[in-house]
Protein backbone atom coordinates (compact mmCIF):
# COMPACT_ATOMS: atom_id res chain seq x y z
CA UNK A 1 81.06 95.66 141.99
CA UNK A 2 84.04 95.26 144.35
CA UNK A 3 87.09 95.80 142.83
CA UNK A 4 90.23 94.09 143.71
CA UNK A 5 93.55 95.03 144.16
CA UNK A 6 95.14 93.58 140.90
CA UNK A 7 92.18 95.46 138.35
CA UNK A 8 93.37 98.28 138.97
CA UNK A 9 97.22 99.86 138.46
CA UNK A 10 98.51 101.31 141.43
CA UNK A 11 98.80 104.92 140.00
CA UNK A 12 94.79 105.17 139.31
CA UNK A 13 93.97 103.73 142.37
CA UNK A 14 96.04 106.61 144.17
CA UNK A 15 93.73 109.09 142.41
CA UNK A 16 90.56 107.43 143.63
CA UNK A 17 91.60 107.74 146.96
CA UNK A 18 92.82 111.39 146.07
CA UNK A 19 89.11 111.73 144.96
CA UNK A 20 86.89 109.70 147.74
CA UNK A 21 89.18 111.16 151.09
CA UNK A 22 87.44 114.47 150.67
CA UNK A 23 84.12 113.21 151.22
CA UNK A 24 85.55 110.32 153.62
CA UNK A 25 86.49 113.26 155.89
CA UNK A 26 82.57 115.24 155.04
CA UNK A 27 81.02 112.39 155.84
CA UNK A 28 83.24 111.73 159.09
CA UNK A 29 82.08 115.29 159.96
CA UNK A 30 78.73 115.43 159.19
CA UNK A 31 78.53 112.29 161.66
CA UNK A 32 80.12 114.63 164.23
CA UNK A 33 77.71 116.98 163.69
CA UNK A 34 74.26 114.88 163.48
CA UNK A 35 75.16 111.45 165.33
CA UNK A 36 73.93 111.12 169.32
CA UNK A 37 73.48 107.77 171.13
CA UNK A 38 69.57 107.27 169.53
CA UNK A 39 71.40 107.72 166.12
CA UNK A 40 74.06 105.45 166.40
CA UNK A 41 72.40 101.70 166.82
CA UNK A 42 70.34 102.98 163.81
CA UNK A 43 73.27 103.91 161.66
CA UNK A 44 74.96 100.50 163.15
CA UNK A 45 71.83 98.75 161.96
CA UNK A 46 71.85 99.29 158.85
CA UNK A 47 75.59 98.88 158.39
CA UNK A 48 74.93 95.42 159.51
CA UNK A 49 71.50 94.89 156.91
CA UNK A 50 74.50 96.35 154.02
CA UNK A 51 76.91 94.10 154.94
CA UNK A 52 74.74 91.19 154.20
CA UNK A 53 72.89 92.21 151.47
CA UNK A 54 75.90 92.81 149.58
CA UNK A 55 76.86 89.03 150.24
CA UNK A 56 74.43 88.09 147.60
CA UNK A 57 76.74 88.77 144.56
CA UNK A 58 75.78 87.51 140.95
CA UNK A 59 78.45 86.34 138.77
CA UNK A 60 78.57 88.68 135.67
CA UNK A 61 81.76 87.98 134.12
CA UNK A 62 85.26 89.27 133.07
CA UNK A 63 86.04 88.54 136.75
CA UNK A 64 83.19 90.99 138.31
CA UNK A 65 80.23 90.04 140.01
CA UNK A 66 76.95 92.26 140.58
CA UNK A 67 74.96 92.98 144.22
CA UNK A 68 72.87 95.51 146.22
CA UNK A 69 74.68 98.45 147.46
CA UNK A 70 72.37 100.64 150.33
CA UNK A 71 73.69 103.77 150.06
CA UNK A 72 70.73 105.30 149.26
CA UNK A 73 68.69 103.52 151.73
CA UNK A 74 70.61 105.04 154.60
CA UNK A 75 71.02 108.32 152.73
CA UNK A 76 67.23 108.93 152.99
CA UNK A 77 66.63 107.51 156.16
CA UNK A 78 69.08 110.12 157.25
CA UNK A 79 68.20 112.35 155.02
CA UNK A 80 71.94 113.24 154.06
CA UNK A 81 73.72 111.58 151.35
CA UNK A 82 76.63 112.18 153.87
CA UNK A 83 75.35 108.97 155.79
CA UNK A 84 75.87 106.61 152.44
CA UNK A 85 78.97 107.51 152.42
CA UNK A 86 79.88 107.02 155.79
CA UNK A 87 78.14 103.62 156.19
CA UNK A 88 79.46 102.36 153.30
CA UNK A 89 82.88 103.63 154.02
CA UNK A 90 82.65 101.57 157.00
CA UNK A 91 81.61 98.12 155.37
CA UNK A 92 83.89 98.79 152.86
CA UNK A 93 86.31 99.12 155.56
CA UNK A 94 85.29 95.66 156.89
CA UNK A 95 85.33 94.12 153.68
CA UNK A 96 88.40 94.71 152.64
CA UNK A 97 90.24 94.55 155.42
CA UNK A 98 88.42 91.63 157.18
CA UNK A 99 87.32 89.33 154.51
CA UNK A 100 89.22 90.08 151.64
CA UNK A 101 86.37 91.27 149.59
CA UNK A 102 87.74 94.15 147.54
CA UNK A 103 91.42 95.29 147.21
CA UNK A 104 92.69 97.93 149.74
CA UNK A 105 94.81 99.73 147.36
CA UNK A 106 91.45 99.73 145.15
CA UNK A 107 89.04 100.89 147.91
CA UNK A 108 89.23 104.57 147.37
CA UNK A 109 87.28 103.83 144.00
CA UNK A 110 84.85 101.22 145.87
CA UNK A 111 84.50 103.75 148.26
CA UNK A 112 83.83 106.18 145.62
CA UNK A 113 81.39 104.16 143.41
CA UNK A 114 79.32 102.25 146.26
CA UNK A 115 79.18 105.66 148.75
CA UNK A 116 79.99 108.59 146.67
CA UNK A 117 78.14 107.93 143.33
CA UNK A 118 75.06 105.51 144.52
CA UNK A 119 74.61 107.59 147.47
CA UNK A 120 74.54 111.15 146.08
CA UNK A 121 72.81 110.51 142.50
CA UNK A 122 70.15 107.80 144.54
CA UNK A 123 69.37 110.49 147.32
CA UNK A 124 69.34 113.89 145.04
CA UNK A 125 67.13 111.64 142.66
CA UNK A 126 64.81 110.80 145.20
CA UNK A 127 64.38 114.17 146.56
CA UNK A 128 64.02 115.37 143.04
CA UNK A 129 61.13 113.15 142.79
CA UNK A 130 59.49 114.41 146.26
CA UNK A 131 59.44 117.96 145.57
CA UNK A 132 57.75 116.63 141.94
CA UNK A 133 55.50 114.76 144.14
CA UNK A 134 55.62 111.60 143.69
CA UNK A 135 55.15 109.68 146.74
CA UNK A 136 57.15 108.19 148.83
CA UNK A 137 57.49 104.54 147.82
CA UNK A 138 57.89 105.45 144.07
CA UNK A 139 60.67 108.39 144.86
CA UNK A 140 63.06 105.98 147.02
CA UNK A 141 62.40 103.30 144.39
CA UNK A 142 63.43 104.84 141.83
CA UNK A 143 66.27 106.91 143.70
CA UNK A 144 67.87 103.63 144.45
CA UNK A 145 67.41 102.17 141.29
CA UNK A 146 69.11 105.09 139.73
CA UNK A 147 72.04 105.08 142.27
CA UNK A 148 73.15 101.77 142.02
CA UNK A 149 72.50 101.86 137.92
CA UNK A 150 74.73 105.06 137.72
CA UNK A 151 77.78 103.90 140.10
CA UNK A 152 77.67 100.47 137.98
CA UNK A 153 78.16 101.82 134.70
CA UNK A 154 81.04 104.64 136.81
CA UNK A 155 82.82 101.20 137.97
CA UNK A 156 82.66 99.85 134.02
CA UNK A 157 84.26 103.12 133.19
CA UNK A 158 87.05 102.80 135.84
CA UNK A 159 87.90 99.36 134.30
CA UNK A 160 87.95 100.66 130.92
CA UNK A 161 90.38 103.17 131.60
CA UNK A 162 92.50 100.62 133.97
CA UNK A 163 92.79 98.26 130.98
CA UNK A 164 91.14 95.45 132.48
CA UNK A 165 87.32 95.17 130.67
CA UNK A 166 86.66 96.66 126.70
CA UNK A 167 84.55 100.07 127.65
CA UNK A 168 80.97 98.84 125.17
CA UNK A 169 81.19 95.12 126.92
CA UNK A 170 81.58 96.27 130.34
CA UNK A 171 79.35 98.23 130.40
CA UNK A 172 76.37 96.16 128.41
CA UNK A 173 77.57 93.73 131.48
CA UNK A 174 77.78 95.70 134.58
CA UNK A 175 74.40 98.04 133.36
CA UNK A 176 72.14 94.96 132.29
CA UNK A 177 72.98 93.30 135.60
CA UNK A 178 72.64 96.28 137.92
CA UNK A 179 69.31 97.44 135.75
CA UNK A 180 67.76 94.35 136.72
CA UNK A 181 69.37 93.99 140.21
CA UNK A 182 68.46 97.63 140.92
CA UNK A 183 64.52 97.08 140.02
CA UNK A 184 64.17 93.42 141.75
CA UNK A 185 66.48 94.40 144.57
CA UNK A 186 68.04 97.32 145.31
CA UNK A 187 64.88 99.65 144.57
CA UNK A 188 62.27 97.38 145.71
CA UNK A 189 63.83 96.58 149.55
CA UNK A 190 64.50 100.41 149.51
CA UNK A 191 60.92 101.09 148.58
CA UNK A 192 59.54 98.64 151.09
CA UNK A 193 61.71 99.94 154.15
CA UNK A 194 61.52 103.23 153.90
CA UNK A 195 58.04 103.27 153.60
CA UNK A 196 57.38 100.75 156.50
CA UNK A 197 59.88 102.71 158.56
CA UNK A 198 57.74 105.88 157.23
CA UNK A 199 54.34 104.01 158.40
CA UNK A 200 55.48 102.60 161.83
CA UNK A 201 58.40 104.23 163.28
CA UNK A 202 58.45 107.73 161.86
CA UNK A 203 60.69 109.16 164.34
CA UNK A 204 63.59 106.91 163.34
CA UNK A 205 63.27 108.93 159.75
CA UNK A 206 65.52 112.58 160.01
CA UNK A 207 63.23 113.99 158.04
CA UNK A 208 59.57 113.75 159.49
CA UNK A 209 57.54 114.96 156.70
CA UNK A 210 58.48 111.81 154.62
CA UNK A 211 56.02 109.99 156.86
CA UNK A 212 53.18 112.27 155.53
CA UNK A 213 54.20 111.70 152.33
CA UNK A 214 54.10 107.45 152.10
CA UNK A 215 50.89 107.50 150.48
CA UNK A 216 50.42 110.40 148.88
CA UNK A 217 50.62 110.30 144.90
């Protein structure tokens, strides 16, 4: 789901960073307002756990590959979608700048499918899902599911309108891949971590109810 530099033409990738700086700077602030020293080496963490996860790419085709993305995972953990975007802002960051794994010109949109998109549709979904009572390993399942599904098919989109995939291939592609990635990976390590987290360390969680709720239908 990385994109690299020569997918997209300079001029679109200008308005993706136009688009993700906004919530770049929220997130940067939020941090400012919610991080303290027994935050951090959680947040640092899980940066670390994205990082490698996202390592594990499967070819798709037209020159895209399809992997794990997190966002959600930290967003409920943290119980801010603000925290996707800021952790995957910063392996983004890494990535890119690091070890050449998505362009730098083209990391506004990364930035904006992988932290924006996953993070806020995975985490409002999930929460959605709590207040309808679900319980807890269900909700984050399917939040994360949803949030990776939904920023794939946004990144198919992107390359539509950048000329570089047809808009009906690319998106059969990237959504088949990420449906399937999303149930077998994305939503089921979510699932499993937020409700062991919820189980044996409930005070790492922001939100302290959630560990009343892991086993409640």
């Amino acid at each position: 789901m990385h994109i690299p530099d020569s997918f997209v033409p300079l001029g679109q990738a200008i308005i993706y960073w136009i688009i993700a700086l906004p919530f770049i700077f929220m997130a940067v602030k939020w941090a400012g307002k919610e991080m303290d020293d027994t935050k951090v080496p959680i947040l640092a963490a899980l940066a670390a756990g994205i990082f490698a996860i996202q390592a594990l790419n499967i070819p798709i085709g037209m020159g895209t590959s399809g992997h794990m993305v997190g966002a959600t995972l930290v967003a409920i953990i943290f119980a801010s979608p603000w925290a996707g975007v800021l952790v995957l802002t910063l392996v983004l960051l890494v990535q890119g700048f690091v070890f050449g794994d998505g362009g730098i010109s083209t990391m506004g949109a990364n930035i904006l499918n992988m932290g924006v998109i996953s993070g806020f549709v995975g985490y409002y979904a999930f929460a959605a899902l709590m207040k309808l009572k679900l319980n807890l390993q269900i909700s984050s399942f399917i939040g994360a599911w949803l949030g990776l599904f939904v920023s794939a098919l946004a990144c198919a989109v992107q390359m539509y309108l950048a000329g570089t995939f047809p808009l009906v291939p690319g998106l059969i592609a990237m959504g088949t891949y990420h449906f399937i990635i999303g149930i077998i990976g994305e939503g089921l390590i979510t699932a499993i971590a937020v409700s062991a987290i919820a189980s044996s360390r409930p005070d790492l969680l922001e939100n302290k109810s959630l560990a009343n709720r892991s086993t409640k239908a």
